[in-house]
Protein backbone atom coordinates (compact mmCIF):
# COMPACT_ATOMS: atom_id res chain seq x y z
CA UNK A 1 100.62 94.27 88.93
CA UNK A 2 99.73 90.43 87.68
CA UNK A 3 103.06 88.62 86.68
CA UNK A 4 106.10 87.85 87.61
CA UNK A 5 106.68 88.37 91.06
CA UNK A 6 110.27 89.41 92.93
CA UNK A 7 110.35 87.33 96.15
CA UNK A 8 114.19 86.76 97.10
CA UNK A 9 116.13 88.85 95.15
CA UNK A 10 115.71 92.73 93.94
CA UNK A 11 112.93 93.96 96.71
CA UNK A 12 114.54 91.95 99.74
CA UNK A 13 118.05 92.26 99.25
CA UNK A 14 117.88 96.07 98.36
CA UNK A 15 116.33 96.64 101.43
CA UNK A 16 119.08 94.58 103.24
CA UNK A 17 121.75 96.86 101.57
CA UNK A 18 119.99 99.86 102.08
CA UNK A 19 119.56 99.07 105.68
CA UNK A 20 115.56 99.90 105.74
CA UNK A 21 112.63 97.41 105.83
CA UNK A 22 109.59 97.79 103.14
CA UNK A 23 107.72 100.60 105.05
CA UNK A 24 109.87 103.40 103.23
CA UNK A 25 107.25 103.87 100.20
CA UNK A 26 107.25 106.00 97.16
CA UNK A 27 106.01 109.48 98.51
CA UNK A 28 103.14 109.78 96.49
CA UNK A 29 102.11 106.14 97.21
CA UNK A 30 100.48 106.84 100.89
CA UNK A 31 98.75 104.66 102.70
CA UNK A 32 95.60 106.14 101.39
CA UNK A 33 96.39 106.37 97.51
CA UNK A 34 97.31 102.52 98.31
CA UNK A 35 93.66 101.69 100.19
CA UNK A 36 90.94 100.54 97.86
CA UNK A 37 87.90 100.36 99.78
CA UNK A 38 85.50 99.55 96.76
CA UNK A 39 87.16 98.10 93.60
CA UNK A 40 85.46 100.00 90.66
CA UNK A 41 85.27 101.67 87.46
CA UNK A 42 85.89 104.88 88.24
CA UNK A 43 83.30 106.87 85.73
CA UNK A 44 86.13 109.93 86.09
CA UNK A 45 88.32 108.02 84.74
CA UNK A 46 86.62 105.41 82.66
CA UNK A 47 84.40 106.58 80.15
CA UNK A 48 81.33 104.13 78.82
CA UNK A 49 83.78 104.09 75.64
CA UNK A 50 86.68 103.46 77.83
CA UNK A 51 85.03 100.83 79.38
CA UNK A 52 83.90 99.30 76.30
CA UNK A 53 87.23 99.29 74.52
CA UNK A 54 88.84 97.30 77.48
CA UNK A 55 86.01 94.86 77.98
CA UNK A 56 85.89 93.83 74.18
CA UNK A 57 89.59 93.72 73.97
CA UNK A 58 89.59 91.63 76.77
CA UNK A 59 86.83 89.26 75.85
CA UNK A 60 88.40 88.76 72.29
CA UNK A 61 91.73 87.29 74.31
CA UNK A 62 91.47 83.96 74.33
CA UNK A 63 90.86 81.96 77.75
CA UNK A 64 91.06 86.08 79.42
CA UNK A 65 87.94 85.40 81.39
CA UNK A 66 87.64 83.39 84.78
CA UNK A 67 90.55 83.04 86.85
CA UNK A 68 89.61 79.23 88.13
CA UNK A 69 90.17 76.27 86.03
CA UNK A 70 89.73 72.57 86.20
CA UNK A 71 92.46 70.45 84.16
CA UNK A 72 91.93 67.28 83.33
CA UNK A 73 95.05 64.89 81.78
CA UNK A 74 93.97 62.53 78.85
CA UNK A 75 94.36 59.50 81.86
CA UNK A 76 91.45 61.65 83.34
CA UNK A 77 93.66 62.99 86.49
CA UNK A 78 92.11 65.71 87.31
CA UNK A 79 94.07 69.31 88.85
CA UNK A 80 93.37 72.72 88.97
CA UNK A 81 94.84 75.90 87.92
CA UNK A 82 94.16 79.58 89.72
CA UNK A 83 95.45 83.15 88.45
CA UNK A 84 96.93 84.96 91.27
CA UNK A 85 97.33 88.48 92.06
CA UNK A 86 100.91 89.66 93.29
CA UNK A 87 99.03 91.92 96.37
CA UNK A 88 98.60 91.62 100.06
CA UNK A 89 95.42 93.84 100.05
CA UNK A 90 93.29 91.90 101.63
CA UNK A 91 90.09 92.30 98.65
CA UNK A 92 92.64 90.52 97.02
CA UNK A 93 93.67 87.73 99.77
CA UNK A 94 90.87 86.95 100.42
CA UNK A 95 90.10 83.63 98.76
CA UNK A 96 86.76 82.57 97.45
CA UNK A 97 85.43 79.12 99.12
CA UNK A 98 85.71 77.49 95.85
CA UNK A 99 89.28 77.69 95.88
CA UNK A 100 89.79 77.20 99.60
CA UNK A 101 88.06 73.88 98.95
CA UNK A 102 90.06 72.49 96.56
CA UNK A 103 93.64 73.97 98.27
CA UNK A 104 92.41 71.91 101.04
CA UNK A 105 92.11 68.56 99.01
CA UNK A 106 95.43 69.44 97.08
CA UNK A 107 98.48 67.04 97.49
CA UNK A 108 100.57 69.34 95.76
CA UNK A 109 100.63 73.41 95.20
CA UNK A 110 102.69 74.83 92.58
CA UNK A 111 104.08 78.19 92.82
CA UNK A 112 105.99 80.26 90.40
CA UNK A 113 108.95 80.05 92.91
CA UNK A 114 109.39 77.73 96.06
CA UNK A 115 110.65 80.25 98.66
CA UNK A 116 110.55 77.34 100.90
CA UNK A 117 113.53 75.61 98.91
CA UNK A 118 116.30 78.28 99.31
CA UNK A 119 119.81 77.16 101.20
CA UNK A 120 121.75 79.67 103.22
CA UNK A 121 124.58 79.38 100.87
CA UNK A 122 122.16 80.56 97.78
CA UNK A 123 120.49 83.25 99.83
CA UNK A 124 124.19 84.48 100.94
CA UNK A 125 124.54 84.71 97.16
CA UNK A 126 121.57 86.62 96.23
CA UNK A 127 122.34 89.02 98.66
CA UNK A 128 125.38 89.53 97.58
CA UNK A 129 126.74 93.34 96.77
CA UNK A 130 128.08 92.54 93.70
CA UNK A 131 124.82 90.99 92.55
CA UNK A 132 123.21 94.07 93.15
CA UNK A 133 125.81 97.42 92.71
CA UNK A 134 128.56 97.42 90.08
CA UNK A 135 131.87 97.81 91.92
CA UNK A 136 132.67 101.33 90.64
CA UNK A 137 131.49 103.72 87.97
CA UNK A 138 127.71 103.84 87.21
CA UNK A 139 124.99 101.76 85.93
CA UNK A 140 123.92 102.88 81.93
CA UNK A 141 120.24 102.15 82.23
CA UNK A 142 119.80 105.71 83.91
CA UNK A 143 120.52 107.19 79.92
CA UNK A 144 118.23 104.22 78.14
CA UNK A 145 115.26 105.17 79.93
CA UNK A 146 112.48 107.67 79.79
CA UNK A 147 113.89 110.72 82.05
CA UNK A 148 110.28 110.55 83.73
CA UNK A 149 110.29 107.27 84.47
CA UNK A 150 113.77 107.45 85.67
CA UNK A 151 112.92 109.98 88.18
CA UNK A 152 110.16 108.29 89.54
CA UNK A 153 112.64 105.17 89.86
CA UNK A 154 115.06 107.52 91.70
CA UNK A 155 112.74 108.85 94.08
CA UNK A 156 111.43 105.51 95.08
CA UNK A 157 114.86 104.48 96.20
CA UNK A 158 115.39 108.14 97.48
CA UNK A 159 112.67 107.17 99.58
CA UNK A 160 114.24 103.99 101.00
CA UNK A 161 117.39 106.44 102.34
CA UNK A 162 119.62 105.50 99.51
CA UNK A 163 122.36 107.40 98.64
CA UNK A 164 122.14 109.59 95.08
CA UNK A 165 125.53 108.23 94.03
CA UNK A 166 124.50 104.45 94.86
CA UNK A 167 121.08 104.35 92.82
CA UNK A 168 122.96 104.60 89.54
CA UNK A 169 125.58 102.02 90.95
CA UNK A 170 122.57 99.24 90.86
CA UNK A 171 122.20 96.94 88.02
CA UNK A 172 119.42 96.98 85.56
CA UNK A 173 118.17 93.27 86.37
CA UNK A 174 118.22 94.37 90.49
CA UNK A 175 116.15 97.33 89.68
CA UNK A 176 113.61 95.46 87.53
CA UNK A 177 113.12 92.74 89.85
CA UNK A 178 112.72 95.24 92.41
CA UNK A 179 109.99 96.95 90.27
CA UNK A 180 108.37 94.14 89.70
CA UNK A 181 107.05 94.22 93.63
CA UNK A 182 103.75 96.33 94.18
CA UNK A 183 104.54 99.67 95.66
CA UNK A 184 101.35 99.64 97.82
CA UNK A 185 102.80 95.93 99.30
CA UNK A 186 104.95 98.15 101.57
CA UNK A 187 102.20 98.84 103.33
CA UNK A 188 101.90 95.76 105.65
CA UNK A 189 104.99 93.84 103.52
CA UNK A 190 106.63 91.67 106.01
CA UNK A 191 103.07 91.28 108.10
CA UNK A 192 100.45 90.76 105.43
CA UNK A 193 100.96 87.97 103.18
CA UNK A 194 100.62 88.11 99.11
CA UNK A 195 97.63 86.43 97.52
CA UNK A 196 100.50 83.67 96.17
CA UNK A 197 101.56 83.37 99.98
CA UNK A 198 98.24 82.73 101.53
CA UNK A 199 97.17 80.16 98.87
CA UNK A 200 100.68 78.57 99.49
CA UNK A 201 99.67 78.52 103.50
CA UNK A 202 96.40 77.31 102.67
CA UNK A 203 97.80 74.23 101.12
CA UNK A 204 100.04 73.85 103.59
CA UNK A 205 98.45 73.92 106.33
CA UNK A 206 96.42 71.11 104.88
CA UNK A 207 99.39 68.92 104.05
CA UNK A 208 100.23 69.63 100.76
CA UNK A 209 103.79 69.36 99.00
CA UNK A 210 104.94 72.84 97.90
CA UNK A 211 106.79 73.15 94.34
CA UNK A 212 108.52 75.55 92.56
CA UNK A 213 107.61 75.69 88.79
CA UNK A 214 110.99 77.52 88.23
CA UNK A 215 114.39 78.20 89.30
CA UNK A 216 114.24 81.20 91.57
CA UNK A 217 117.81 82.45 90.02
CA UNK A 218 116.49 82.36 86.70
CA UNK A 219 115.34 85.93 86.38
CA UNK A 220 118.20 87.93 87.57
CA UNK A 221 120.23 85.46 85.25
CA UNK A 222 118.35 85.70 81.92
CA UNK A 223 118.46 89.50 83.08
CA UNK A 224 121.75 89.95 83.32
CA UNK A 225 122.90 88.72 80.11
CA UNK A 226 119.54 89.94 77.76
CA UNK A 227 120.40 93.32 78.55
CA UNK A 228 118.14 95.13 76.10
CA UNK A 229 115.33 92.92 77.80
CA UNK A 230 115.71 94.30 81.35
CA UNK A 231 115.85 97.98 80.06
CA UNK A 232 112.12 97.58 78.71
CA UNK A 233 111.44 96.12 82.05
CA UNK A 234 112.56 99.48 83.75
CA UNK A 235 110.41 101.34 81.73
CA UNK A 236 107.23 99.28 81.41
CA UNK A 237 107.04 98.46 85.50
CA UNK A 238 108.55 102.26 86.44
CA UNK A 239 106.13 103.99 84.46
CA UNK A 240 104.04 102.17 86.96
CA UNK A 241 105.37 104.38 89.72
CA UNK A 242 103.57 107.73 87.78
CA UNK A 243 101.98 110.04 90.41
CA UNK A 244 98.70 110.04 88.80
CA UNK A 245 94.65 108.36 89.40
CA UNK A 246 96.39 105.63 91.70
CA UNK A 247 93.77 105.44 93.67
CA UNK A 248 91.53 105.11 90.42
CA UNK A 249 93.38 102.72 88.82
CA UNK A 250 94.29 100.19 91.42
CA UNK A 251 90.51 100.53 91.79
CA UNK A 252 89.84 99.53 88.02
CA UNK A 253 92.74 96.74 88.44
CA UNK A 254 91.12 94.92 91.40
CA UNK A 255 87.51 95.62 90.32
CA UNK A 256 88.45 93.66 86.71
CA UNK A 257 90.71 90.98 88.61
CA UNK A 258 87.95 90.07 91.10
CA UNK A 259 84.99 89.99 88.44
CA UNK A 260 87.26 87.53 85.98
CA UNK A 261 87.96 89.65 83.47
CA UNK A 262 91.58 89.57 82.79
CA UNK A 263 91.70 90.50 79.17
CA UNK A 264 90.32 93.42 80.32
CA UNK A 265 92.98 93.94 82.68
CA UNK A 266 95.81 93.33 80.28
CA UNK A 267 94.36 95.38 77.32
CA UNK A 268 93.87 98.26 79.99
CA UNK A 269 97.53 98.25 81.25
CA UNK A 270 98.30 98.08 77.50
CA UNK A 271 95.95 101.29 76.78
CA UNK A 272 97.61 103.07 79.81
CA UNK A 273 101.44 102.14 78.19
CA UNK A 274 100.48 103.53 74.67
CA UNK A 275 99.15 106.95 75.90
CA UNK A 276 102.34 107.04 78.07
CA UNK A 277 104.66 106.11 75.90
CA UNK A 278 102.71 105.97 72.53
CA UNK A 279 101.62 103.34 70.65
CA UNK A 280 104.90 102.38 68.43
CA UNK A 281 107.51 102.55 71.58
CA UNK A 282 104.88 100.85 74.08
CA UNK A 283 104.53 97.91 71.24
CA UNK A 284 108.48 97.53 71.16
CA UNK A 285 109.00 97.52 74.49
CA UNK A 286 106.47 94.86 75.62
CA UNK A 287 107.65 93.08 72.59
CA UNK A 288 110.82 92.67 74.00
CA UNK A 289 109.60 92.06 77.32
CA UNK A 290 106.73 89.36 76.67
CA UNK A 291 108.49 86.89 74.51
CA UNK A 292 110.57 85.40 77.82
CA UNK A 293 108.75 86.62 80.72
CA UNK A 294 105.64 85.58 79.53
CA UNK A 295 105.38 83.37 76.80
CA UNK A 296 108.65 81.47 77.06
CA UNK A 297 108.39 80.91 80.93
CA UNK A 298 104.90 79.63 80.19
CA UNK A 299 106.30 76.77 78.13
CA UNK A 300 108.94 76.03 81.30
CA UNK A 301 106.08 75.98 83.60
CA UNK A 302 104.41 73.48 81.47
CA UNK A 303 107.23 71.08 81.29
CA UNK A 304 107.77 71.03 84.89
CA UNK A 305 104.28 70.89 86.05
CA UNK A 306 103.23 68.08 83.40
CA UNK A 307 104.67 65.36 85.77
CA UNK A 308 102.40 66.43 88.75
CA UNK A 309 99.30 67.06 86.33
CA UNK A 310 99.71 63.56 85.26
CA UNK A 311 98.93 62.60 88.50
CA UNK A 312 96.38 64.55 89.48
CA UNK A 313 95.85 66.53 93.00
CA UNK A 314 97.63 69.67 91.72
CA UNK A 315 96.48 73.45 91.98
CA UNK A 316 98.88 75.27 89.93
CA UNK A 317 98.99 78.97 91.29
CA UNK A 318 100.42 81.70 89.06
CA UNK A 319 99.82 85.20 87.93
CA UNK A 320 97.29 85.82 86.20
CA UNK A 321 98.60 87.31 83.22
CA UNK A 322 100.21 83.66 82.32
CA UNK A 323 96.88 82.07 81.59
CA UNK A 324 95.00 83.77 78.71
CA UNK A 325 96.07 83.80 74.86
CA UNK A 326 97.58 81.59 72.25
CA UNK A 327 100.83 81.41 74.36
CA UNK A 328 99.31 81.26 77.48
CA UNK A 329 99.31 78.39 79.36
CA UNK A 330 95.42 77.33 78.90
CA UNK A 331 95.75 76.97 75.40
CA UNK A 332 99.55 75.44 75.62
CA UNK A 333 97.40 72.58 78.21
CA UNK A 334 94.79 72.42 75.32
CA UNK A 335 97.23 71.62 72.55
CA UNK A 336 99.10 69.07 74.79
CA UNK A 337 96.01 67.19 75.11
CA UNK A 338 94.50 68.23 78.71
CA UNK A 339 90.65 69.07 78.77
CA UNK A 340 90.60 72.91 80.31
CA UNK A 341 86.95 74.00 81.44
CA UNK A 342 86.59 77.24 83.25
CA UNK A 343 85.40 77.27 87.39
CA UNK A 344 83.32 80.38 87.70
CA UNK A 345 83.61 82.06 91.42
CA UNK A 346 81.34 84.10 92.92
CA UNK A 347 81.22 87.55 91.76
CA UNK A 348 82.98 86.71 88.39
CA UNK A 349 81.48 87.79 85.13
CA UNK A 350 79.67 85.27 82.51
CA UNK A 351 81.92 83.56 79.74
CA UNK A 352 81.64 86.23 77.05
CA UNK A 353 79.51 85.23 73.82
CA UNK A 354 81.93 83.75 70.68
CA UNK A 355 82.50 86.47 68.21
CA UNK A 356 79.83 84.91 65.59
CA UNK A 357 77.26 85.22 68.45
CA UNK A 358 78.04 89.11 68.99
CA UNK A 359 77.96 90.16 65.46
CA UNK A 360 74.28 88.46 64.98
CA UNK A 361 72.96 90.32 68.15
CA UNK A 362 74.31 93.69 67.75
CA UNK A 363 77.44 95.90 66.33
């Protein structure tokens, strides 16, 4: 759920094809498997072993705790960096005051994307059929993926009115991009805005410059040619679409998001992939996934941010899962000489202890 985000391409232009609007959800994902009215750790679901496997995973991630941070440049410039959530729930849009302060005082918001910057002629391109469907014959990815999560993909676009014979005419990169955007944001997509949006409006609204940390083509192209790439996509963000403890785990997801603990939250997703998939495919296929849409569009950010952090007044605001370990970008601003010190936010967990600390207090 914390990433990269679709905004122009699969999720938008699929439901321009298709002729429906984002209201036509996955069956199973109702409105009410969708609501979470108290983010938690389910006890049903999450055992006190459970619980403690994620939460020292998590705290052994470097940077995975705190989803605020104050960067300062070696000239002493002084920005700020935020973790977003890709959701329009609103436990999740709605920003803590910390935040809204310094959004306020911001001369310049970065986004992962601009969709500000977009000219007719590029979104005439992205919605293009043949960016989308091949011509004639079918797609291969149906055969390269697991058969479950391939029917779960099917019945999602089954559920958006599209014909049988035209799902397996779509390309791997449109499907993945498409995946990438939260089932549960049907419910009020188009109305209520993602966390991303309203931090972008915030800024806005207060006269800030909007940037784009990346070209907005560049997924569906590195997609399109890394073939094997988009495949693990499929199956890592479709076996997201499984029909079972939603309500549970989008609980768990929130609950760790808003309390800081995003180590937590990755090693959790990563415990849910193994018992899916088991350990040895779910390690190959986030492999092949990670090393570009994580860790090598972390390095991109970097470069194209550095010339705003230089000067200061910046609140860089990007998933979440971007920020912790040795290739995320906290420890890439470390090693290029910025000073990185955590903002804690109200309701966020403690810093954990280092490692050497835990061992001489207990097991």
């Amino acid at each position: 759920m914390v990433g990269a985000r679709s905004r122009l391409l699969g999720f938008a232009a699929a439901a321009m094809m298709i002729g429906v609007g984002p209201a036509a959800a996955q069956a199973w994902f109702d409105r009410e498997a969708c609501l979470v009215e108290h983010p938690r750790l389910d006890p049903v679901i999450y055992a006190p072993d459970r619980i403690e496997a994620i939460t020292r995973g998590g705290a052994a991630i470097t940077g995975a705790t705190g989803r605020f941070w104050r960067v300062t440049a070696p000239n002493g410039a002084a920005s700020h960096i935020w973790g977003t959530m890709h959701s329009n729930d609103p436990a999740i849009t709605r920003l803590p005051e910390t935040l809204t302060t310094v959004l306020k005082q911001a001369t310049v918001i970065a986004v992962e994307q601009n969709p500000l910057n977009v000219t007719r002629a590029e979104l005439r391109e992205r919605t293009h059929p043949d960016r989308l469907y091949y011509r004639s014959g079918v797609t291969r990815w149906p055969g390269k993926i697991d058969p479950r999560v391939r029917d779960w993909i099917e019945s999602r676009y089954r559920n958006r009115h599209l014909h049988p014979a035209d799902i397996y005419r779509l390309r791997a990169p449109a499907v993945f991009e498409d995946l990438l955007w939260d089932t549960c944001n049907d419910f009020g997509g188009g109305a209520l805005p993602l966390q991303d949006d309203r931090i972008l409006m915030t800024g806005l609204d207060a006269g800030a410059r909007i940037v784009g940390l990346e070209d907005p083509d560049q997924f569906y192209s590195h997609y399109s040619v890394h073939y094997r790439q988009s495949i693990a996509g499929l199956e890592i963000y479709g076996a997201a679409l499984q029909p079972t403890a939603i309500k549970a785990q989008r609980a768990a997801q929130f609950h760790l998001y808003l309390t800081g603990q995003i180590g937590a939250m990755i090693v959790d997703k990563r415990t849910r992939l193994d018992a899916f998939f088991g350990t040895e495919k779910a390690e190959s296929l986030l492999t092949k996934l990670n090393g570009w849409l994580i860790d090598e569009r972390n390095a991109k950010m970097l470069e194209t941010a550095t010339p705003h952090l230089q000067r200061g007044g910046l609140v860089m605001a990007i998933g979440a899962f971007h920020l912790p370990g040795e290739k995320g970008l906290l420890q890439l601003l470390r090693r290029a000489g910025y000073r990185v010190e955590r903002i804690r936010t109200a309701g966020e967990v403690a810093d954990p202890l280092p490692p050497t600390v835990q061992r001489s207090i207990g097991p």
